[in-house]
Protein backbone atom coordinates (compact mmCIF):
# COMPACT_ATOMS: atom_id res chain seq x y z
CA UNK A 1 -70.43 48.54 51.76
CA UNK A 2 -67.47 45.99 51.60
CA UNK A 3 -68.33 42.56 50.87
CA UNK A 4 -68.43 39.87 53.24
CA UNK A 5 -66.05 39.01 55.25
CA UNK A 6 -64.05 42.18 54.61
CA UNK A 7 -63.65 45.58 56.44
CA UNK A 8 -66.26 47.56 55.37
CA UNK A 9 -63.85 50.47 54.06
CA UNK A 10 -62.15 47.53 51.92
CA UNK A 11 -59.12 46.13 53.04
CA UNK A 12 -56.27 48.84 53.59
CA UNK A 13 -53.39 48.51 51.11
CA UNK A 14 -50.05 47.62 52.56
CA UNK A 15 -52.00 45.54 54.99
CA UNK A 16 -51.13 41.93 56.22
CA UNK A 17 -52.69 39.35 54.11
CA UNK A 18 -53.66 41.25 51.20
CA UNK A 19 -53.15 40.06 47.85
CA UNK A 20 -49.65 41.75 47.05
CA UNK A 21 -47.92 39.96 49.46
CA UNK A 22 -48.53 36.88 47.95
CA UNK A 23 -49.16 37.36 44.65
CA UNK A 24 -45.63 36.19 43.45
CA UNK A 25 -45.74 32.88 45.33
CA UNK A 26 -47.67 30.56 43.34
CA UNK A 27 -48.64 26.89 45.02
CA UNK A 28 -49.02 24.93 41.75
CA UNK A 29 -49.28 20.94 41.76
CA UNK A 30 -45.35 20.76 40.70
CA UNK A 31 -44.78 23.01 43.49
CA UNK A 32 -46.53 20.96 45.78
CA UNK A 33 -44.95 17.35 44.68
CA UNK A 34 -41.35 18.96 45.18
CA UNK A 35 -42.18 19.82 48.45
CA UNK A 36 -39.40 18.14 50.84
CA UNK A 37 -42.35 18.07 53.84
CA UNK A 38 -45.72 16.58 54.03
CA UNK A 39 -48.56 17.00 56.09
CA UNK A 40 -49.35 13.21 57.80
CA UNK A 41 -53.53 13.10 57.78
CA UNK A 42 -55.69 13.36 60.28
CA UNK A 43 -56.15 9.47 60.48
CA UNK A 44 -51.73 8.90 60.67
CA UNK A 45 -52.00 12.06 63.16
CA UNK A 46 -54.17 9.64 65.61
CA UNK A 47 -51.34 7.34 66.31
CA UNK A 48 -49.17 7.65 69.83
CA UNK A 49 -46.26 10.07 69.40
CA UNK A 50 -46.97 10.74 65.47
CA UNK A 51 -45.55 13.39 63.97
CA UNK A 52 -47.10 16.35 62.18
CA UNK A 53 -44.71 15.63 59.38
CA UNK A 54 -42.49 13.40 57.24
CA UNK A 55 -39.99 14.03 54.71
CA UNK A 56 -40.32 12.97 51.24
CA UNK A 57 -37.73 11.53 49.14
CA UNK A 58 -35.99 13.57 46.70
CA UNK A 59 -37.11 11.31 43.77
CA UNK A 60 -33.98 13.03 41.26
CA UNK A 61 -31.63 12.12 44.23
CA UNK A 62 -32.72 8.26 44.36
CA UNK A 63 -32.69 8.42 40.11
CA UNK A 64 -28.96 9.37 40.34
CA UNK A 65 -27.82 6.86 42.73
CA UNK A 66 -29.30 4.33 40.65
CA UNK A 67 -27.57 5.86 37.69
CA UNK A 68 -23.97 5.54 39.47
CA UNK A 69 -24.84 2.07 40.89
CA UNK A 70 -25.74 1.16 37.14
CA UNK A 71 -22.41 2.30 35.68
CA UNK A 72 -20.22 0.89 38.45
CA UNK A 73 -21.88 -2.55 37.56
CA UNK A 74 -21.27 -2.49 33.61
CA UNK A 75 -17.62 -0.98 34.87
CA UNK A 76 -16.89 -4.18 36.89
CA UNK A 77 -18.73 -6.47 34.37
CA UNK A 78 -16.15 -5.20 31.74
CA UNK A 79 -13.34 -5.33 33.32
CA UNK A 80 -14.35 -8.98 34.95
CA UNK A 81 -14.49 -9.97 30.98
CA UNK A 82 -11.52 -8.28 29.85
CA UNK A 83 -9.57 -10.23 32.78
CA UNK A 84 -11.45 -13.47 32.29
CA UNK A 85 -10.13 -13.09 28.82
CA UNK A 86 -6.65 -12.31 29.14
CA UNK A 87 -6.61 -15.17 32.30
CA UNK A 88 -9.11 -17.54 32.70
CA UNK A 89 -8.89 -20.60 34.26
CA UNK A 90 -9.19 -22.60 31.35
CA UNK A 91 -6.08 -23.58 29.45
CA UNK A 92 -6.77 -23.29 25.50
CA UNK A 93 -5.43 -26.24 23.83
CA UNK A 94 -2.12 -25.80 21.67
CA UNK A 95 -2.86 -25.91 18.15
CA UNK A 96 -0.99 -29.18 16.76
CA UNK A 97 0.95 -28.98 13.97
CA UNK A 98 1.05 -32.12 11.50
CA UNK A 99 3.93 -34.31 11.71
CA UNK A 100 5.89 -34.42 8.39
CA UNK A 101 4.94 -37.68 6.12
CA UNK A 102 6.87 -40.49 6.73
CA UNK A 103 7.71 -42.61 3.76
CA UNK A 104 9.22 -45.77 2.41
CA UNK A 105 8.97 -46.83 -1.15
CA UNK A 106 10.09 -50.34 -2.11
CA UNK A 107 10.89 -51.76 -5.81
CA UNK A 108 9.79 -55.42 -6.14
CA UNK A 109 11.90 -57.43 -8.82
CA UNK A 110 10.49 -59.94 -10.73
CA UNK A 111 12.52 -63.89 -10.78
CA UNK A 112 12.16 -64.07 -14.17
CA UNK A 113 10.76 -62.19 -17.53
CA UNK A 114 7.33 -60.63 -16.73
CA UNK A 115 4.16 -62.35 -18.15
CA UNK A 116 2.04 -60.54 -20.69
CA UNK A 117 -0.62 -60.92 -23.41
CA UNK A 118 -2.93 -59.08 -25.51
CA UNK A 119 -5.96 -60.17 -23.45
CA UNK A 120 -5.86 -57.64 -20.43
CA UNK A 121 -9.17 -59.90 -19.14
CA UNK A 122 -7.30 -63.24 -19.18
CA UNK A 123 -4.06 -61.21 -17.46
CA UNK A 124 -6.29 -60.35 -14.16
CA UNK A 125 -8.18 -63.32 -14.54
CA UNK A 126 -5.69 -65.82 -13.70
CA UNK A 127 -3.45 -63.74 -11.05
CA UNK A 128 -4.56 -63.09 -7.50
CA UNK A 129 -6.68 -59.39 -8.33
CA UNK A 130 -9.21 -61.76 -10.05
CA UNK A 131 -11.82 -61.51 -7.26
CA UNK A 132 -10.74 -57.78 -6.67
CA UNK A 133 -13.31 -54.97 -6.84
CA UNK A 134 -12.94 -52.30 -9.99
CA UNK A 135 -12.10 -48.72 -9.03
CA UNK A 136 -13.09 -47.14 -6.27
CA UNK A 137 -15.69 -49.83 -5.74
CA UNK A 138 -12.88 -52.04 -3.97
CA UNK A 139 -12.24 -49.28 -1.43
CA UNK A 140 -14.99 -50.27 0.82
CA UNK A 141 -15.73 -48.87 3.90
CA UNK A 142 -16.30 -50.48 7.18
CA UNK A 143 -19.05 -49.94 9.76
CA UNK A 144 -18.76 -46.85 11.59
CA UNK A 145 -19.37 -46.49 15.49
CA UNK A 146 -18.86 -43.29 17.60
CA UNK A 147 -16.07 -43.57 19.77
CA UNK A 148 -15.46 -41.84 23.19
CA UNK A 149 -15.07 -38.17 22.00
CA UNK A 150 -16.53 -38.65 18.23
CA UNK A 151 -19.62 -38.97 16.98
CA UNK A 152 -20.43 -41.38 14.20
CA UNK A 153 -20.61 -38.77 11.74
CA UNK A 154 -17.14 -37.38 12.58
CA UNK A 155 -15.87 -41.34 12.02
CA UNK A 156 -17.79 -41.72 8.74
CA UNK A 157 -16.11 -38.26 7.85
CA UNK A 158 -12.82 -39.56 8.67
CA UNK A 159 -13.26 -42.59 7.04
CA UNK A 160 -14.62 -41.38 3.60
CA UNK A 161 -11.97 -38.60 3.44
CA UNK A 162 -9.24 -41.49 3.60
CA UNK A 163 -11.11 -43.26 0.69
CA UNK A 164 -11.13 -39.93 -1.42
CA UNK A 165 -7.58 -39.64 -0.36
CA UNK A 166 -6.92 -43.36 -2.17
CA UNK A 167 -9.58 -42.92 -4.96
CA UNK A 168 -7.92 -39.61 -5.94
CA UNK A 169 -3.88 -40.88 -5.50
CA UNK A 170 -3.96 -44.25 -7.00
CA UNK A 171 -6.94 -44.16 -9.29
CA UNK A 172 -6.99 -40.75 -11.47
CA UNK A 173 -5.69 -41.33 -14.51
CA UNK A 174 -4.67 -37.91 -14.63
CA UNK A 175 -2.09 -38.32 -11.58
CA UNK A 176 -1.27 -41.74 -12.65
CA UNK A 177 0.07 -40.54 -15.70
CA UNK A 178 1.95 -37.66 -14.12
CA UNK A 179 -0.40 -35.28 -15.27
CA UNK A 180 -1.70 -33.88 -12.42
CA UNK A 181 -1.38 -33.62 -8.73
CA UNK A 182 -3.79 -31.14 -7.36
CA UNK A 183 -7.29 -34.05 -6.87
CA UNK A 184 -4.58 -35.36 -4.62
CA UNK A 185 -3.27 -32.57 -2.89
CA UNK A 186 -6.66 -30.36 -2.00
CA UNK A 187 -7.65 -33.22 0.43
CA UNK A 188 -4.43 -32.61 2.66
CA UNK A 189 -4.08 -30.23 5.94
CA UNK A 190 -2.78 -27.07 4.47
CA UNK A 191 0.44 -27.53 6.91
CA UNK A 192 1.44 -30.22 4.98
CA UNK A 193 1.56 -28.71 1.45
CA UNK A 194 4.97 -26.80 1.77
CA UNK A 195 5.90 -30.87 2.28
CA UNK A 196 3.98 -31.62 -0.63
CA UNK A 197 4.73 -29.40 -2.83
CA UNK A 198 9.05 -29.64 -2.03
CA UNK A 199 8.34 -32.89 -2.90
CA UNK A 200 7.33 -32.41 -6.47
CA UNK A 201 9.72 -29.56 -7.22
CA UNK A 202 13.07 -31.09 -5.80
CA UNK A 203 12.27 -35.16 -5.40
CA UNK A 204 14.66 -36.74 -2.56
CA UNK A 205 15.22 -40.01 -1.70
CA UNK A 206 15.17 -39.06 2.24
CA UNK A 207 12.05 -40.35 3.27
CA UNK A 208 10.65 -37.01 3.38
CA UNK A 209 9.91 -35.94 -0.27
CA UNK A 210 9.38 -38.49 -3.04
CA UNK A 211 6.27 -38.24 -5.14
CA UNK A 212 5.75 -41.95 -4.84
CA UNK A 213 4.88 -41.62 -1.29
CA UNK A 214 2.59 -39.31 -1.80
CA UNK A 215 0.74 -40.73 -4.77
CA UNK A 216 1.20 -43.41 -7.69
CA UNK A 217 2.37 -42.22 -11.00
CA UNK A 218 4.21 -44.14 -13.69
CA UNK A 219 6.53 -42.77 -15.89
CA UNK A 220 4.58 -41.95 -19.34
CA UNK A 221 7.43 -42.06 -21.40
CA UNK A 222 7.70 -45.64 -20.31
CA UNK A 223 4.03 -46.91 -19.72
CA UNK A 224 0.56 -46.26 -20.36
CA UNK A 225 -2.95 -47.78 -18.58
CA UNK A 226 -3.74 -50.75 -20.80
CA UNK A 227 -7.18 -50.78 -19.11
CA UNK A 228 -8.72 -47.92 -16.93
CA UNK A 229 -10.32 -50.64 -14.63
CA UNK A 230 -7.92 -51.04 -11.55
CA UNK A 231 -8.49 -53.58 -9.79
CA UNK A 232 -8.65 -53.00 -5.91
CA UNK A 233 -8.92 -54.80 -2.42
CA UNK A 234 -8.07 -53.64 0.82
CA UNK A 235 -9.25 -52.70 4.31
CA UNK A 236 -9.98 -48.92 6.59
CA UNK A 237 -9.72 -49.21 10.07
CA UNK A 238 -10.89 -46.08 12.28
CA UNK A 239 -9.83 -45.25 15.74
CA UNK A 240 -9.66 -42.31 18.38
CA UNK A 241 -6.03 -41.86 19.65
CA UNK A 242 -7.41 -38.73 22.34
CA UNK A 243 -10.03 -36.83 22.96
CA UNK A 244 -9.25 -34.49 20.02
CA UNK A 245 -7.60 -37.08 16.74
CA UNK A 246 -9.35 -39.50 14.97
CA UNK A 247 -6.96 -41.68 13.01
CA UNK A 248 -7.57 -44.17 9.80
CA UNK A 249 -4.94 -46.88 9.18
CA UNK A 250 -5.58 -48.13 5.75
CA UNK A 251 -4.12 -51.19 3.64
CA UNK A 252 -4.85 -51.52 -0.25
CA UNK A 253 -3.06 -53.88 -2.94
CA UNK A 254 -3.87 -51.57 -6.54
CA UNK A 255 -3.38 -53.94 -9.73
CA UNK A 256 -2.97 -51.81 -12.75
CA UNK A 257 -2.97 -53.36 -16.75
CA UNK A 258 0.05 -51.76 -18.20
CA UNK A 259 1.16 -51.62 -22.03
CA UNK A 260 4.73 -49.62 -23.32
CA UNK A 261 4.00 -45.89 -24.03
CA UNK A 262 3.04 -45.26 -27.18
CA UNK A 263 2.20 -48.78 -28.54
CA UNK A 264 -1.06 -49.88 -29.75
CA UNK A 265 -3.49 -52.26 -28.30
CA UNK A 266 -2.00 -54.97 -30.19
CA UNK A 267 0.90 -54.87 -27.80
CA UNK A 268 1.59 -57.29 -24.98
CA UNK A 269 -0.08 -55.95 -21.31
CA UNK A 270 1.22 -57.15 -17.87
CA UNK A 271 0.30 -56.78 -14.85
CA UNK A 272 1.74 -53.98 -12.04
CA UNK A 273 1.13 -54.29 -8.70
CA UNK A 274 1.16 -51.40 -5.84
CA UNK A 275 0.74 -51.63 -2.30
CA UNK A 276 -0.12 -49.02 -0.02
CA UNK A 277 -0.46 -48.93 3.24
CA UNK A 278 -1.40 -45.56 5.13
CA UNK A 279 -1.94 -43.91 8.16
CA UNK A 280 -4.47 -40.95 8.27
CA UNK A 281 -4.62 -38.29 11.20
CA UNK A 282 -7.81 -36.35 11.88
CA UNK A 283 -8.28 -33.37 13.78
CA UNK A 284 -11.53 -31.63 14.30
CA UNK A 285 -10.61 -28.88 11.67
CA UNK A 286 -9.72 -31.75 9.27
CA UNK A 287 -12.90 -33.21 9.68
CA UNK A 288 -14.86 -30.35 8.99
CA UNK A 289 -12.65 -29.20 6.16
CA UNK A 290 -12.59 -32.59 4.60
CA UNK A 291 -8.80 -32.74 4.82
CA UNK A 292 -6.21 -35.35 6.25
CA UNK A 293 -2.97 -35.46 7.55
CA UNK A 294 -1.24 -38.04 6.55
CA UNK A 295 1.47 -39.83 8.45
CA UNK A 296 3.09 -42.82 6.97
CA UNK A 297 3.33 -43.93 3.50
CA UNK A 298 4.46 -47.53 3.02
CA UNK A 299 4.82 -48.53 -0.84
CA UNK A 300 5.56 -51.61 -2.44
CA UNK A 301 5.37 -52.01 -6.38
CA UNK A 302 6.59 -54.34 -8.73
CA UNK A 303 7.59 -55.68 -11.14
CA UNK A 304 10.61 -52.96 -10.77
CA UNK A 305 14.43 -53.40 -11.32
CA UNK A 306 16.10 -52.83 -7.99
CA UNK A 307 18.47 -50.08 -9.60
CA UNK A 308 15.19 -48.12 -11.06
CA UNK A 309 14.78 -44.47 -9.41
CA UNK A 310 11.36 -44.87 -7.62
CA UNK A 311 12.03 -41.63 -5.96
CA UNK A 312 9.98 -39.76 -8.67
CA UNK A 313 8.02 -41.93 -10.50
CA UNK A 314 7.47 -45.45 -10.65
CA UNK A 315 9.44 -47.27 -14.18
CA UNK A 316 7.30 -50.35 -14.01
CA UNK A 317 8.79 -53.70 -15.60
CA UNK A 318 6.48 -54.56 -18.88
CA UNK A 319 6.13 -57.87 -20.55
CA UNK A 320 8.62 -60.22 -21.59
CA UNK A 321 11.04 -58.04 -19.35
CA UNK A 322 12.87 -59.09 -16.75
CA UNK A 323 15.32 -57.61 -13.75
CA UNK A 324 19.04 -57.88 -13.17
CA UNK A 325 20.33 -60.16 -10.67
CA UNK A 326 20.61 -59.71 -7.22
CA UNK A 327 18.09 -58.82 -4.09
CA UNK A 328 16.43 -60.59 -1.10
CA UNK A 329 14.17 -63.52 -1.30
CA UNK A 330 10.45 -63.17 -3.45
CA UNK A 331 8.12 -60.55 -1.10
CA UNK A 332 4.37 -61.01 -1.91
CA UNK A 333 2.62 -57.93 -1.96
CA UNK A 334 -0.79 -59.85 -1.98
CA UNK A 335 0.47 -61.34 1.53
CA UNK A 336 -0.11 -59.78 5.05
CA UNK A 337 3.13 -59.41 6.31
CA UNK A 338 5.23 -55.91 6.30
CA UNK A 339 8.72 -55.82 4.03
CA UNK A 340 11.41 -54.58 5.42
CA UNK A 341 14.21 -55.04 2.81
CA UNK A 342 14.94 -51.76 0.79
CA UNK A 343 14.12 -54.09 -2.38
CA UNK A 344 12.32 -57.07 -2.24
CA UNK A 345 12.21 -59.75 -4.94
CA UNK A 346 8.30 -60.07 -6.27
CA UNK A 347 7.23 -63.39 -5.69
CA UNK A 348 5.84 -66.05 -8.59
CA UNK A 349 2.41 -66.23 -6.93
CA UNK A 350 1.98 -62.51 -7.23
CA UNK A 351 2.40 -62.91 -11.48
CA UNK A 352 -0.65 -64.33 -13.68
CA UNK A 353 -0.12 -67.60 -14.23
CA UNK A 354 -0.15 -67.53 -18.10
């Protein structure tokens, strides 16, 4: 007998519904979740006008269309950048290129024979340098406050970058000698070394290129530092010209103790005296570099003979030696007041009185 539910001679082959017929089809779970139709259940079919059916999402058709939106965003991102980089509305600011330095170097002639002695102490105790700081000690600098666009950092950078400047120019004994150049030179904006360096190799009395605009060196075959101890006084004044230079004026009266080359300490010292007054420029990059463009250079020095070459180096007047005759009235360097005069006469109260 055939089992239940089947014809009792079995269920005739080639019949509708038998196993063959479906065998091949097989209703799997993946099968079933890729199906495009589903059933609603009995509880959806309750509602008014529901249908037997709904369609399913083709879940590889919604991954793709989130695939092209995807690249067509990082496509417009990239080119938005690429534009915004080639145009934006922002205009970069032009690099600025340091001016060329500015110079004026002017001989100061003593009125009579220059005053000496063997006691360098007694020489800068009775001239005007006698209350003068020693070294870089008399380059003092002021209170720093911030300033529209700069913080007080940046201005204390300016400032002690200027003093560096002066320490390293006027005080070395090295580059006073004419020994060296380059403790002076590292602390400028690279654009002005091609300056700098014409300077030294082909000296010009143009106002562009004389190494006694630059720095203070004496001739060695002519004079040598009776005492290392120059005596200093002067003043640093910081200010913001725009929202992107910071500039330092500064004034500074040097008073070196000089002796003739090559003599002994027995030998007669006098007194030279060097003003400078300079103008510093400071860019952001300067600041952070610890560099400085520098502007103007305004020299005076004496005791010098009007005719001496000061273009090169600096032929200072020793003791008991006096100038030729001729030039303006005395010019005090210890005074306030600017020269003018292409060579000045040094006044008497500038000299110890000895």
């Amino acid at each position: 007998m055939g089992g239940p539910g089947e014809p009792p001679a079995g269920t005739p082959e080639g019949a509708p519904g038998g196993e063959d017929e479906y065998r091949s089809v097989v209703f799997d779970e993946s099968f079933v979740r890729a199906a495009r139709l589903q059933e609603f259940s009995a509880r959806e079919r309750m509602g008014d006008h529901a249908r037997a059916v709904r369609r399913r999402p083709n879940p590889h058709r919604r991954l793709s269309r989130q695939v092209v939106i995807l690249v067509v965003l990082i496509a417009v991102a990239f080119g938005t950048a690429i534009y915004m980089g080639v145009r934006h509305p922002y205009e970069t600011p032009a690099g600025r290129r340091p001016e060329p330095l500015r110079m004026t170097v002017i001989p100061l002639a003593p009125q009579g024979r220059v005053p000496g002695t063997e006691k360098v102490a007694d020489l800068f105790a009775k001239s005007p340098a006698a209350q003068f700081g020693v070294g870089a000690s008399g380059i003092a600098l002021p209170a720093a406050r911030r300033t529209a666009h700069f913080s007080e950092d940046q201005v204390v950078a300016a400032l002690a970058t200027a003093k560096d400047y002066l320490v390293e120019s006027s005080l070395d004994p090295d580059v006073l000698s004419g020994r060296a150049v380059r403790s002076a030179r590292v602390l400028l904006d690279p654009a002005q070394l091609d300056q700098f360096d014409r300077s030294f190799r082909h000296p010009a009395a143009d106002g562009r290129h004389a190494p006694t605009g630059w720095l203070v060196r004496f001739d060695p075959a002519q004079a040598a530092l009776a005492d290392p101890g120059v005596r200093v006084h002067g003043s640093l004044r910081a200010g913001e010209t725009d929202k992107e230079t910071l500039e330092v004026a500064s004034d500074h009266t040097f008073v070196y103790a000089l002796r003739p080359a090559g003599a002994g300490s027995r030998a007669r010292a006098s007194l030279f005296t060097v003003r400078r007054e300079l103008h510093f420029r400071f860019d952001r990059d300067d600041l952070r570099m610890h560099q400085a463009e520098l502007l103007v250079s305004h020299v005076q020095a004496g005791p010098l003979s009007c005719a001496a070459d000061t273009t090169h180096r600096l032929r200072p007047l020793l003791a008991g030696q006096k100038a030729g005759p001729g030039g303006p009235a005395g010019t005090d360097p210890f005074a306030t007041g600017q020269a003018t005069a292409l060579c000045g006469s040094l006044a008497g109260a500038a000299q110890p009185r000895l």
